[in-house]
PDB file of N, CA and C in Angstrom:
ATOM      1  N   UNK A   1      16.755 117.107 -13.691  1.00  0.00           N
ATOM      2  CA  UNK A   1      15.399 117.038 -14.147  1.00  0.00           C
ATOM      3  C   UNK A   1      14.563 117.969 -13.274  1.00  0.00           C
ATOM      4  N   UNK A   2      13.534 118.290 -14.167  1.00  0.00           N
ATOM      5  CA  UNK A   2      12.845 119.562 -13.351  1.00  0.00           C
ATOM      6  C   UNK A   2      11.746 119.197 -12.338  1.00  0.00           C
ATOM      7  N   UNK A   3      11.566 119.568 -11.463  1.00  0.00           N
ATOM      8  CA  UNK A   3      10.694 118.949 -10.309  1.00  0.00           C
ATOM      9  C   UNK A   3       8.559 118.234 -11.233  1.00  0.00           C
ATOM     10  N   UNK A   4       8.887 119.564 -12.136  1.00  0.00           N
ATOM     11  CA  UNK A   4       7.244 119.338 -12.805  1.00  0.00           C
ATOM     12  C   UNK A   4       7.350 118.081 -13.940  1.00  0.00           C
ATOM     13  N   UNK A   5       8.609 117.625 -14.163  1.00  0.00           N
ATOM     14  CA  UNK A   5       8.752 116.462 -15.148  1.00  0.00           C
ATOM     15  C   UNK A   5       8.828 114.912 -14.254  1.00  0.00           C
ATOM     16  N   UNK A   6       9.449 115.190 -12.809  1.00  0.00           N
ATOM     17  CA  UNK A   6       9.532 114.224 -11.972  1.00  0.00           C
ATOM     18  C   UNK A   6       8.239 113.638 -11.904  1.00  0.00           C
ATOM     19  N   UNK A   7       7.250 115.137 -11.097  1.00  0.00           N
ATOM     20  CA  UNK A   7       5.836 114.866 -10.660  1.00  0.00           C
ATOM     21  C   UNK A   7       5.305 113.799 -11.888  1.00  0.00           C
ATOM     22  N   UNK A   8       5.364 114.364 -12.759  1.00  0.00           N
ATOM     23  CA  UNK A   8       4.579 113.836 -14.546  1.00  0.00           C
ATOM     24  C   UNK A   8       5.167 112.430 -14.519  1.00  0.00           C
ATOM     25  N   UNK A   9       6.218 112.256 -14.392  1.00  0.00           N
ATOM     26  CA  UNK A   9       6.512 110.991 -14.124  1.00  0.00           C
ATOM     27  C   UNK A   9       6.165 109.936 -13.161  1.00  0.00           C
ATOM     28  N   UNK A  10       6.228 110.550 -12.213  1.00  0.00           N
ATOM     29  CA  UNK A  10       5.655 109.582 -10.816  1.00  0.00           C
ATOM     30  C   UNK A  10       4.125 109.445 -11.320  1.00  0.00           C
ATOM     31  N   UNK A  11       3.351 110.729 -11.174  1.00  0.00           N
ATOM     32  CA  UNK A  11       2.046 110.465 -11.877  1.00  0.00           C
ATOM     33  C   UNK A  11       1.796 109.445 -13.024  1.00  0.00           C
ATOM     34  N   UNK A  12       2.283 109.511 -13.659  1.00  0.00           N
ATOM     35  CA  UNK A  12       2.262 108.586 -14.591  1.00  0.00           C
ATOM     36  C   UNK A  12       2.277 106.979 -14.050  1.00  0.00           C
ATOM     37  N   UNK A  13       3.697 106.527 -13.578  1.00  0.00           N
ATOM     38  CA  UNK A  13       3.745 105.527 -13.070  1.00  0.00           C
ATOM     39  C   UNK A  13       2.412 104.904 -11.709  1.00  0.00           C
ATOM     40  N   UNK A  14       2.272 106.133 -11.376  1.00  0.00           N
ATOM     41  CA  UNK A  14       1.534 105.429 -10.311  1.00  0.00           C
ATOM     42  C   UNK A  14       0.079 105.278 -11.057  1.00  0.00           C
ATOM     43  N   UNK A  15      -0.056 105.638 -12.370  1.00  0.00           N
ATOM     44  CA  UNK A  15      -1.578 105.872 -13.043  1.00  0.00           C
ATOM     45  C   UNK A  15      -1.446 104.173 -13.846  1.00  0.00           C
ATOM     46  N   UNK A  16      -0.302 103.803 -13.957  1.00  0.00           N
ATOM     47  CA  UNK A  16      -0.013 102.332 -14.578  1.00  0.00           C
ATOM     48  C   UNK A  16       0.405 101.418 -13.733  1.00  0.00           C
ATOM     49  N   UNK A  17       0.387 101.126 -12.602  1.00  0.00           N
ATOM     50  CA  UNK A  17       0.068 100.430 -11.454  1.00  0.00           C
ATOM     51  C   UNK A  17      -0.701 100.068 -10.957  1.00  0.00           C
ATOM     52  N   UNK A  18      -1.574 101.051 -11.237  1.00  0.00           N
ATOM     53  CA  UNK A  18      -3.173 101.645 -10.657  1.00  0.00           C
ATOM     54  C   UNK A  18      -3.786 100.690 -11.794  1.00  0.00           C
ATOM     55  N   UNK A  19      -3.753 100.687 -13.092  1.00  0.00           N
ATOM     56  CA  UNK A  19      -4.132  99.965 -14.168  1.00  0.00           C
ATOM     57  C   UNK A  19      -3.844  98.705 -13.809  1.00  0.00           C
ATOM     58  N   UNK A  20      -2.359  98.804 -13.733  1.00  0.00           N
ATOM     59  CA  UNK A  20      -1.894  96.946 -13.755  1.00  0.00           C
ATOM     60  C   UNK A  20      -3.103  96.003 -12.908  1.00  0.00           C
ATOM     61  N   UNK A  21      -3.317  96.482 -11.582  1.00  0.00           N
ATOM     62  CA  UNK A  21      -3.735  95.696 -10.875  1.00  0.00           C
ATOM     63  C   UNK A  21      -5.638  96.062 -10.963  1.00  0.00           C
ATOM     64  N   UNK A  22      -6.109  97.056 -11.510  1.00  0.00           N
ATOM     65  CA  UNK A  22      -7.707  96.333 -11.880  1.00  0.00           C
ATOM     66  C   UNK A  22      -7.472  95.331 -13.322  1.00  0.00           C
ATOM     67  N   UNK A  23      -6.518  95.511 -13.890  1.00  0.00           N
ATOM     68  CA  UNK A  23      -6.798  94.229 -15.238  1.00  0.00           C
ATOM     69  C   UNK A  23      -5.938  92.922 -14.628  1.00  0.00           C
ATOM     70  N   UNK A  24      -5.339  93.559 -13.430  1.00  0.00           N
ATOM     71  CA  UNK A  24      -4.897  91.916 -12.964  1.00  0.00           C
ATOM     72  C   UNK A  24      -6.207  91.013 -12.404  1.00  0.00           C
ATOM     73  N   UNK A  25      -6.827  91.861 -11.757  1.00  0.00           N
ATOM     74  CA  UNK A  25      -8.267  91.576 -10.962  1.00  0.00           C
ATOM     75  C   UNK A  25      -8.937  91.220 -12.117  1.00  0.00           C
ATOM     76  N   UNK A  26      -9.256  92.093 -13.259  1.00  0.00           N
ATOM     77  CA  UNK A  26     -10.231  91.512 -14.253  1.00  0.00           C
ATOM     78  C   UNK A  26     -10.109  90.402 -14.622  1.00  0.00           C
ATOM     79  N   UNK A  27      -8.742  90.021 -14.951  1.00  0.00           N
ATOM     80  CA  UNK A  27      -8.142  88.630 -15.183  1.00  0.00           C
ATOM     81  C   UNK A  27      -8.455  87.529 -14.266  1.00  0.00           C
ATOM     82  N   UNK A  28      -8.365  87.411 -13.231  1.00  0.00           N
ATOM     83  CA  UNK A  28      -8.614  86.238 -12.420  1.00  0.00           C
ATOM     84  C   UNK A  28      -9.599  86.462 -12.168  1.00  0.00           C
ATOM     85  N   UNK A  29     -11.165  87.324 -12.366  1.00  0.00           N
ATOM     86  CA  UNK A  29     -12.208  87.114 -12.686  1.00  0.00           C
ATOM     87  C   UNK A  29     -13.129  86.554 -14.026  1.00  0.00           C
ATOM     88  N   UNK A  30     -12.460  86.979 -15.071  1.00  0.00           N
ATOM     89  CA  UNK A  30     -12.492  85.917 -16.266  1.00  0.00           C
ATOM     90  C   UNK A  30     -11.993  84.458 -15.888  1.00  0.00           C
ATOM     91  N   UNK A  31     -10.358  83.951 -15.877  1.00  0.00           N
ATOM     92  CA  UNK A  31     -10.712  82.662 -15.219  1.00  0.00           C
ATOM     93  C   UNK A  31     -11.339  82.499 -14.394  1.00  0.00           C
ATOM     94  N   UNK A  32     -12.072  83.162 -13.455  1.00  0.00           N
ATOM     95  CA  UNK A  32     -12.978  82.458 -12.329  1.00  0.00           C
ATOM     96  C   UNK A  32     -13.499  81.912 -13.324  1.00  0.00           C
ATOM     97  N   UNK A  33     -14.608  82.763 -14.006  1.00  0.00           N
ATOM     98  CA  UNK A  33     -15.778  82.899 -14.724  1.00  0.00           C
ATOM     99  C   UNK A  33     -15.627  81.308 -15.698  1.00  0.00           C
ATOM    100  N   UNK A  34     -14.528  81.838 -16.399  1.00  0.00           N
ATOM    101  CA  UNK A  34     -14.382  80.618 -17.484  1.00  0.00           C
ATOM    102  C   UNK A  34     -14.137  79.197 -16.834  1.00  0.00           C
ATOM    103  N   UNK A  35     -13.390  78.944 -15.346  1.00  0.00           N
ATOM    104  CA  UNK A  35     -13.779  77.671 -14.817  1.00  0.00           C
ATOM    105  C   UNK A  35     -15.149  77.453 -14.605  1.00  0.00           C
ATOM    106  N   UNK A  36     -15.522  77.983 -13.987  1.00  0.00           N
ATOM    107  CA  UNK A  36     -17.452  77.932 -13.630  1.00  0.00           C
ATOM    108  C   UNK A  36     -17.863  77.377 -14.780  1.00  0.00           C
ATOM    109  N   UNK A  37     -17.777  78.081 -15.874  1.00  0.00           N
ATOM    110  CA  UNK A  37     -18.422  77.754 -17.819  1.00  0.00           C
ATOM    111  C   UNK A  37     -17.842  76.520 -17.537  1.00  0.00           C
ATOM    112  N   UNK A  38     -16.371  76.303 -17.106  1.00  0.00           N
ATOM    113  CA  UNK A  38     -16.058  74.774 -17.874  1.00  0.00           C
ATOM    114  C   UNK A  38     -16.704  73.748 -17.135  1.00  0.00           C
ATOM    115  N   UNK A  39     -16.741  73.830 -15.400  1.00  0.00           N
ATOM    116  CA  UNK A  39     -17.414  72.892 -14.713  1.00  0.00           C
ATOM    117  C   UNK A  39     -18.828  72.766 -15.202  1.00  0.00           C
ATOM    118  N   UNK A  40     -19.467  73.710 -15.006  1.00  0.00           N
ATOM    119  CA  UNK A  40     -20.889  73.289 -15.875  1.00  0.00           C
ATOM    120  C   UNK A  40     -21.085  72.924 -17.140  1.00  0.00           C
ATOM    121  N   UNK A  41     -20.346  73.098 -17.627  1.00  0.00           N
ATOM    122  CA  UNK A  41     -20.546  72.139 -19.385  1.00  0.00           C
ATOM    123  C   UNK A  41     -20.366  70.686 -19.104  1.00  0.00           C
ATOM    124  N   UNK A  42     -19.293  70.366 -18.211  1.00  0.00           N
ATOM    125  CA  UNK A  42     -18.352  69.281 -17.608  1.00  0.00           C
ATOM    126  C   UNK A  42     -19.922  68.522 -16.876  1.00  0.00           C
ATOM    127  N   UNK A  43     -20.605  69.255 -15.966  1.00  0.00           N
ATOM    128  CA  UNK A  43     -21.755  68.593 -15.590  1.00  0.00           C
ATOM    129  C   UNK A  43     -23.056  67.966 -16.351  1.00  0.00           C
ATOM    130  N   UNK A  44     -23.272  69.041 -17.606  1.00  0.00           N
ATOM    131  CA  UNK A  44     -24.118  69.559 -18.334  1.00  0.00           C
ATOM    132  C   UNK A  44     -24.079  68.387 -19.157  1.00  0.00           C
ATOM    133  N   UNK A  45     -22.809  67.822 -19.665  1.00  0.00           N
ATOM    134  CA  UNK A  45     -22.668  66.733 -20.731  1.00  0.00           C
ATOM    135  C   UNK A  45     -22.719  65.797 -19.769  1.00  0.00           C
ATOM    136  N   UNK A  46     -22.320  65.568 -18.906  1.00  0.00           N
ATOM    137  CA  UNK A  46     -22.371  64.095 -17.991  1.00  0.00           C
ATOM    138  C   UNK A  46     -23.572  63.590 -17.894  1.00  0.00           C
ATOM    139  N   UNK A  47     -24.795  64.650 -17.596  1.00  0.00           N
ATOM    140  CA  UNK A  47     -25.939  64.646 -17.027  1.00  0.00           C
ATOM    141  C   UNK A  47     -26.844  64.246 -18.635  1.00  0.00           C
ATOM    142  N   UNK A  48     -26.277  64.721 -19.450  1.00  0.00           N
ATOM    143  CA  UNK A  48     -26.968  64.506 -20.781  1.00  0.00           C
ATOM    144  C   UNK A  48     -26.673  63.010 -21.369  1.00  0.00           C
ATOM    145  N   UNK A  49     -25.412  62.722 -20.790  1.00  0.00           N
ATOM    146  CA  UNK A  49     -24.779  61.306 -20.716  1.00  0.00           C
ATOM    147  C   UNK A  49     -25.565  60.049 -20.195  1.00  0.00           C
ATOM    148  N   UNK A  50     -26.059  60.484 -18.850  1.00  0.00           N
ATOM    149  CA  UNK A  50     -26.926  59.757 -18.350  1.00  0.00           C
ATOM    150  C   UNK A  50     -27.898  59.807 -18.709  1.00  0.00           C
ATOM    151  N   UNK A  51     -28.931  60.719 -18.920  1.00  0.00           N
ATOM    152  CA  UNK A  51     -29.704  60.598 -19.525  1.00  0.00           C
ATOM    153  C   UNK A  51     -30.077  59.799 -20.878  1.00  0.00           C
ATOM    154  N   UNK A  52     -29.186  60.027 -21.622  1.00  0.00           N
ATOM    155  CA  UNK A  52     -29.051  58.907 -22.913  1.00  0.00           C
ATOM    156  C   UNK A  52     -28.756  57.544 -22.895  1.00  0.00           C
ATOM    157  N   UNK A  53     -28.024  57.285 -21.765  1.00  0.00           N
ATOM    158  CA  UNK A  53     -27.151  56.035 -21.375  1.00  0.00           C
ATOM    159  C   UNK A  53     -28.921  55.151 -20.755  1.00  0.00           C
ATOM    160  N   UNK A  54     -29.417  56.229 -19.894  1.00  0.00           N
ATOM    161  CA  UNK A  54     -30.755  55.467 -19.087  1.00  0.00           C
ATOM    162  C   UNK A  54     -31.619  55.285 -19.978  1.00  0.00           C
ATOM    163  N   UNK A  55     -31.982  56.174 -21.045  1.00  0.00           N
ATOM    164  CA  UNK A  55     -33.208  56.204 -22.244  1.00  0.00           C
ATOM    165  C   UNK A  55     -32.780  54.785 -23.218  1.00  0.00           C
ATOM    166  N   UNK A  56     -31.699  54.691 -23.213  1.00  0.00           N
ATOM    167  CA  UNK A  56     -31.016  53.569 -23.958  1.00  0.00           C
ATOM    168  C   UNK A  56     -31.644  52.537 -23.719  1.00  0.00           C
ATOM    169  N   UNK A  57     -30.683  52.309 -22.582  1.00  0.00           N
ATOM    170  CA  UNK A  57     -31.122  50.851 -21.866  1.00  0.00           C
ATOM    171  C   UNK A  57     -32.168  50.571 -21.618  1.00  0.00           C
ATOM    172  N   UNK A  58     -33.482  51.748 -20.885  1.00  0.00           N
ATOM    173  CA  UNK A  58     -34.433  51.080 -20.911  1.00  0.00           C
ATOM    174  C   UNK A  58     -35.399  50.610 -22.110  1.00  0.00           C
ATOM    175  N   UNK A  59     -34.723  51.357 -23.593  1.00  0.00           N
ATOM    176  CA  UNK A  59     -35.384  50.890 -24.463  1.00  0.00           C
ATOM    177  C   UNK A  59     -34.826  49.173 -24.937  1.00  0.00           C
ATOM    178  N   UNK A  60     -33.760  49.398 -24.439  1.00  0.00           N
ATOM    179  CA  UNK A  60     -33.421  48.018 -24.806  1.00  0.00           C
ATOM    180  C   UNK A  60     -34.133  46.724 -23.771  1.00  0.00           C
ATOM    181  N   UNK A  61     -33.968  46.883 -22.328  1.00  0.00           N
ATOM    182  CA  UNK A  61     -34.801  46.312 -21.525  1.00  0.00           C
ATOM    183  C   UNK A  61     -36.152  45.895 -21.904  1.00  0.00           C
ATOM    184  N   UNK A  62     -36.842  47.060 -22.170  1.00  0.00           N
ATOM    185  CA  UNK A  62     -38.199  46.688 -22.640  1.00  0.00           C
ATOM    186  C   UNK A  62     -38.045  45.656 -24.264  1.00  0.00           C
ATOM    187  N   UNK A  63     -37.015  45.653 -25.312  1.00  0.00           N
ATOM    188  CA  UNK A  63     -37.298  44.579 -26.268  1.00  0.00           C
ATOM    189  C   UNK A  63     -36.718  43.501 -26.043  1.00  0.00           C
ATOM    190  N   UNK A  64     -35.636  43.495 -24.305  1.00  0.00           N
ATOM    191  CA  UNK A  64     -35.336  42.240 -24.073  1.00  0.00           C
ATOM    192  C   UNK A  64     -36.632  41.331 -23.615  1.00  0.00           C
ATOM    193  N   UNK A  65     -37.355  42.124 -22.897  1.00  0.00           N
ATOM    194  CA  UNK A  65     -38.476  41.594 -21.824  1.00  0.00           C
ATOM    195  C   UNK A  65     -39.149  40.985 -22.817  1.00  0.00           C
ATOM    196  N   UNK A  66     -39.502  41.490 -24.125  1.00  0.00           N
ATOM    197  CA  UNK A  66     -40.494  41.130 -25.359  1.00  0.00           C
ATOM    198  C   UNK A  66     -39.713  39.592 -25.763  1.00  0.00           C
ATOM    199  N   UNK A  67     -38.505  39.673 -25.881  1.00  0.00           N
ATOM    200  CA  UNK A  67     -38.103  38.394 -26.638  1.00  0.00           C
ATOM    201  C   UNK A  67     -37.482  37.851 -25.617  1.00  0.00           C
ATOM    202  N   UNK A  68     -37.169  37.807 -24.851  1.00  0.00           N
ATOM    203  CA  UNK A  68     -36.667  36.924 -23.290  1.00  0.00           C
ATOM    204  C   UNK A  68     -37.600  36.970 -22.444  1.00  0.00           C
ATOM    205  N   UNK A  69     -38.678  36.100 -22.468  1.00  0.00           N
ATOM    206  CA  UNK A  69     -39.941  36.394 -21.477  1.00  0.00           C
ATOM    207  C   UNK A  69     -39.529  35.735 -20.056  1.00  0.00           C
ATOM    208  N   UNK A  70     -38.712  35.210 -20.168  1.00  0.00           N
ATOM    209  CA  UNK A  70     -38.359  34.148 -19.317  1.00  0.00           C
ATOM    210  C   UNK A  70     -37.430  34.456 -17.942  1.00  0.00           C
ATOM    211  N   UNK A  71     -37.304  35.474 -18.171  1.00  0.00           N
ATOM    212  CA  UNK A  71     -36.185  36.373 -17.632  1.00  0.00           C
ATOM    213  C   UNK A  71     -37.106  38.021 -16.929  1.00  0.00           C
ATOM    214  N   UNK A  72     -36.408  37.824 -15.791  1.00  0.00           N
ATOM    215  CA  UNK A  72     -37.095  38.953 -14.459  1.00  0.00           C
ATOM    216  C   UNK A  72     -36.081  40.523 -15.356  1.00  0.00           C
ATOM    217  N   UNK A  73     -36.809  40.959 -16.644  1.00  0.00           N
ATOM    218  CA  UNK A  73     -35.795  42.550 -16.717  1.00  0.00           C
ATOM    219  C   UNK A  73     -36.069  43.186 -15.786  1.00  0.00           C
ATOM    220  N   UNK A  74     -37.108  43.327 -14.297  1.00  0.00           N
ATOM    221  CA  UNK A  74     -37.014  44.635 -13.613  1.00  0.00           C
ATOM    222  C   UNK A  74     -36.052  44.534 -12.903  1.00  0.00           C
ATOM    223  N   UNK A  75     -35.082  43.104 -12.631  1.00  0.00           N
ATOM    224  CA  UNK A  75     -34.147  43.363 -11.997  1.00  0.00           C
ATOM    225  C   UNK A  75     -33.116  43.906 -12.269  1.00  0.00           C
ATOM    226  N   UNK A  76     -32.914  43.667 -13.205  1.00  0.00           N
ATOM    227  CA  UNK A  76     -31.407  44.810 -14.324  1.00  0.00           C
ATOM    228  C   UNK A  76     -31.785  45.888 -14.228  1.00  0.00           C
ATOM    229  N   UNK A  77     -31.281  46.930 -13.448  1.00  0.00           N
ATOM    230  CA  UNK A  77     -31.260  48.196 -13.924  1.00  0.00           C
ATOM    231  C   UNK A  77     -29.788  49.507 -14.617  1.00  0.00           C
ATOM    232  N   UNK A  78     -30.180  50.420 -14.604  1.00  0.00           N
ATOM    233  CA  UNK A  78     -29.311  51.057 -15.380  1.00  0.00           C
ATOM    234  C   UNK A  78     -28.217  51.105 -14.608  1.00  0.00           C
ATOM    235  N   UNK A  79     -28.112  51.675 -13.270  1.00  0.00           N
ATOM    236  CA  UNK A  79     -26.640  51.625 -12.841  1.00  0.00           C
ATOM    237  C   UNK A  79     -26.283  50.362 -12.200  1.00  0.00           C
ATOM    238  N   UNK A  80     -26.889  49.496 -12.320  1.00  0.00           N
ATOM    239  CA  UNK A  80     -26.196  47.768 -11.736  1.00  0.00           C
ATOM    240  C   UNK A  80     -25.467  47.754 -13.439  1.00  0.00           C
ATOM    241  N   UNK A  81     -25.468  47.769 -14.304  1.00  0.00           N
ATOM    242  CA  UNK A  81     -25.131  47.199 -16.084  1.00  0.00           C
ATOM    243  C   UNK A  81     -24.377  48.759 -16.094  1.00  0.00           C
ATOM    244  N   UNK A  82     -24.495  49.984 -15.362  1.00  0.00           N
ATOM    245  CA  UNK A  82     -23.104  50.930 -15.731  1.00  0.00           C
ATOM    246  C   UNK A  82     -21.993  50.350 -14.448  1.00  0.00           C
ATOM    247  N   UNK A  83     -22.629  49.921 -13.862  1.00  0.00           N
ATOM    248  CA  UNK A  83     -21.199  49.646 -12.487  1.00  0.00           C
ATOM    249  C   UNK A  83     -20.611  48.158 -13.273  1.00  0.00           C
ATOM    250  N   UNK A  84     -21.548  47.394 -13.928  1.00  0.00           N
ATOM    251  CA  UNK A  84     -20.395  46.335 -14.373  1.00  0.00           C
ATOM    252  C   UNK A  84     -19.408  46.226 -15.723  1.00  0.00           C
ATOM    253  N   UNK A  85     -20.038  47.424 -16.586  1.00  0.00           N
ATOM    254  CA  UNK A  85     -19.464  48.257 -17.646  1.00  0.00           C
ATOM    255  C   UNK A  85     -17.829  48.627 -16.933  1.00  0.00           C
ATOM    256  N   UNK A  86     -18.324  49.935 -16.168  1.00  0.00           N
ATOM    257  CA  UNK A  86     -17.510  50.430 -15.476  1.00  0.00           C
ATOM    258  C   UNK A  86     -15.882  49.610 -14.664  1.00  0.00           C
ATOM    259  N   UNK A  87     -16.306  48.594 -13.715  1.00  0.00           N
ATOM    260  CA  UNK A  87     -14.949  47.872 -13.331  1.00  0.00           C
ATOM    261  C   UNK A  87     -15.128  46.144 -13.348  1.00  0.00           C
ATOM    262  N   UNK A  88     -16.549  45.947 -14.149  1.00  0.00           N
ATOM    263  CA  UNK A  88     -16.393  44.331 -14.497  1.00  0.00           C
ATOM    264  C   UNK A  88     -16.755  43.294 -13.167  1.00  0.00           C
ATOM    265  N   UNK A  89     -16.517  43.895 -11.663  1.00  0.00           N
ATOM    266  CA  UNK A  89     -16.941  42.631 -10.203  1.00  0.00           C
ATOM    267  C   UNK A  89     -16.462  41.711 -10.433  1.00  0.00           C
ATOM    268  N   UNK A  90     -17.582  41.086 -10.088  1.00  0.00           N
ATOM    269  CA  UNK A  90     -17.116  39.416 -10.431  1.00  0.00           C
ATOM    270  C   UNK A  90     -17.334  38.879 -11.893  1.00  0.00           C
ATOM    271  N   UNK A  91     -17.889  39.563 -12.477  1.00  0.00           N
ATOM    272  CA  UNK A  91     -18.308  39.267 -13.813  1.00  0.00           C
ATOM    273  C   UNK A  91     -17.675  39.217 -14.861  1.00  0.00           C
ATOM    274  N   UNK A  92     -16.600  39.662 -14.954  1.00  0.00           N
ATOM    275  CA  UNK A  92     -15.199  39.189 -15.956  1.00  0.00           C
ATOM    276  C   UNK A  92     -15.261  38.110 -16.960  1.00  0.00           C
ATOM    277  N   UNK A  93     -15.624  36.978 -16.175  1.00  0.00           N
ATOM    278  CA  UNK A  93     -15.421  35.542 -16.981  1.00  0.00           C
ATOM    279  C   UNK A  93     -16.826  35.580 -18.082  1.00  0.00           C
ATOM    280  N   UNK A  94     -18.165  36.790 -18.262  1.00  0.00           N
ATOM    281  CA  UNK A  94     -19.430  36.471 -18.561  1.00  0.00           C
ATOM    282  C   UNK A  94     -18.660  37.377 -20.169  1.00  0.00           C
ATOM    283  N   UNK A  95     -18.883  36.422 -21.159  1.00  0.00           N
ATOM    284  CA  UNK A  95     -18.774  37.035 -22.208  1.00  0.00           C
ATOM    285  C   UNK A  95     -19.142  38.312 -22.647  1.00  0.00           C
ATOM    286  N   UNK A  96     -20.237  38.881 -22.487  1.00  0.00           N
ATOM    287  CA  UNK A  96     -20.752  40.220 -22.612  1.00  0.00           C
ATOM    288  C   UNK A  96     -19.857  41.121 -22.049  1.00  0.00           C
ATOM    289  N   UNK A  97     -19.917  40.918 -20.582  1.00  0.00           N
ATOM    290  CA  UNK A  97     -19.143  41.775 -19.710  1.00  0.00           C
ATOM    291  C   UNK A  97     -17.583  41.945 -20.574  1.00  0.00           C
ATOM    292  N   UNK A  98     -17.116  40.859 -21.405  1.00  0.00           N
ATOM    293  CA  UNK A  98     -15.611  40.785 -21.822  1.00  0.00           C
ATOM    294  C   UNK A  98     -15.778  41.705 -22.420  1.00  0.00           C
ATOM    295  N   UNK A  99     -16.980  41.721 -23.553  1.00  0.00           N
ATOM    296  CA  UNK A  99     -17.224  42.273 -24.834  1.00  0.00           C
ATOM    297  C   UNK A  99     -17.576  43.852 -25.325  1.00  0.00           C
ATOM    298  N   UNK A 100     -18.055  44.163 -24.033  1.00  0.00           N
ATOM    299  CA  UNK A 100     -18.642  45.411 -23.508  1.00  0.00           C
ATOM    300  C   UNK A 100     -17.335  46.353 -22.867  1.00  0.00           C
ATOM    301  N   UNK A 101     -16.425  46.089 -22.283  1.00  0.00           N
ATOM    302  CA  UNK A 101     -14.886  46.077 -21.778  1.00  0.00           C
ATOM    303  C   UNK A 101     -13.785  46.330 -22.435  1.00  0.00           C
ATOM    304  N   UNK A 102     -13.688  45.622 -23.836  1.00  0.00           N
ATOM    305  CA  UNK A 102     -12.760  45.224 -24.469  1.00  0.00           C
ATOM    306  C   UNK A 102     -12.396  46.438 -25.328  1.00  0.00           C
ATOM    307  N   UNK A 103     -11.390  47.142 -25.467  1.00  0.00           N
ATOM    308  CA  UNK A 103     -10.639  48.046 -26.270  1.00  0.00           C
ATOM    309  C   UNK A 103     -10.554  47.840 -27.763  1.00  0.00           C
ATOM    310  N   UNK A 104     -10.908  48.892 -28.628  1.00  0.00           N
ATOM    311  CA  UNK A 104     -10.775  48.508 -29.558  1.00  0.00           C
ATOM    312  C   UNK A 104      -9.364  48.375 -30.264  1.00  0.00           C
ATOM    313  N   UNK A 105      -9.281  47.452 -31.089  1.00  0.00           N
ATOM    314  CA  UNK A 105      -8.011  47.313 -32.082  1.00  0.00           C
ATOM    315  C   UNK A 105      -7.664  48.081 -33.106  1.00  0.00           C
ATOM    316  N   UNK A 106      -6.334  49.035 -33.264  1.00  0.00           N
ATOM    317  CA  UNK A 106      -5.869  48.938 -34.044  1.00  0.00           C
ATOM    318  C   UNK A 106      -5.839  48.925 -35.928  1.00  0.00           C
ATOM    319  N   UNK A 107      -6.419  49.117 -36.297  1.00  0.00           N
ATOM    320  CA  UNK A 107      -6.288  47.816 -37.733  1.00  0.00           C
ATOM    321  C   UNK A 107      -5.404  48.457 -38.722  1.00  0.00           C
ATOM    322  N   UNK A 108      -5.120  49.866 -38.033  1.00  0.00           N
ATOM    323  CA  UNK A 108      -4.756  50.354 -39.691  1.00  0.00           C
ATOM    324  C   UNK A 108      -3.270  50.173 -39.566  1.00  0.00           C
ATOM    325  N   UNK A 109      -2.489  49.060 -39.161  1.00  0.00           N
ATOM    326  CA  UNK A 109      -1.134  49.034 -39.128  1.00  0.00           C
ATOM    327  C   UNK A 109      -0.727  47.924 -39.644  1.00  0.00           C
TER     328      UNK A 109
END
């Protein structure tokens, strides 16, 4: 082989090496990128979560307070009723807590 076909060759190869590794780089800058997108959506809905979860309850609070006068609602708040949602305490045996807990069934079998 002739020395000017070698060169053309090496040139070559070293011009697709040279490539490989900025689109390897581009690449694990897109996944950077696209984890970042996913953690913040991941936050973005949680936070929208709470928000709905708190707007909820306190609308419900306020029509308990209306028809349960009898009863202190400022003490219930939103994350005391998500922490017993969440792993139940001591509160297990309180029907609600069962009811609020409980998995749904099945039916179509």
């Amino acid at each position: 082989m002739k020395n000017w076909s070698r060169r053309l060759i090496n040139s070559w190869h070293e011009k697709c090496v040279e490539d490989e590794a900025i689109l390897a780089d581009l690449n694990i800058r897109v996944n950077k990128a696209f984890s970042q997108k996913n953690k913040y959506l991941k936050l973005k809905h949680h936070s929208e979560l709470e928000l709905a979860f708190n707007e909820g309850f306190e609308k419900f609070r306020a029509f308990a307070a209306t028809t349960h006068t009898s009863y202190n609602w400022d003490y219930v708040s939103p994350d005391a009723v998500r922490e017993i949602l969440d792993d139940g305490g001591d509160m297990n045996e309180h029907k609600h807590v069962k009811a609020a807990r409980k998995k749904p069934t099945d039916t179509t079998k």
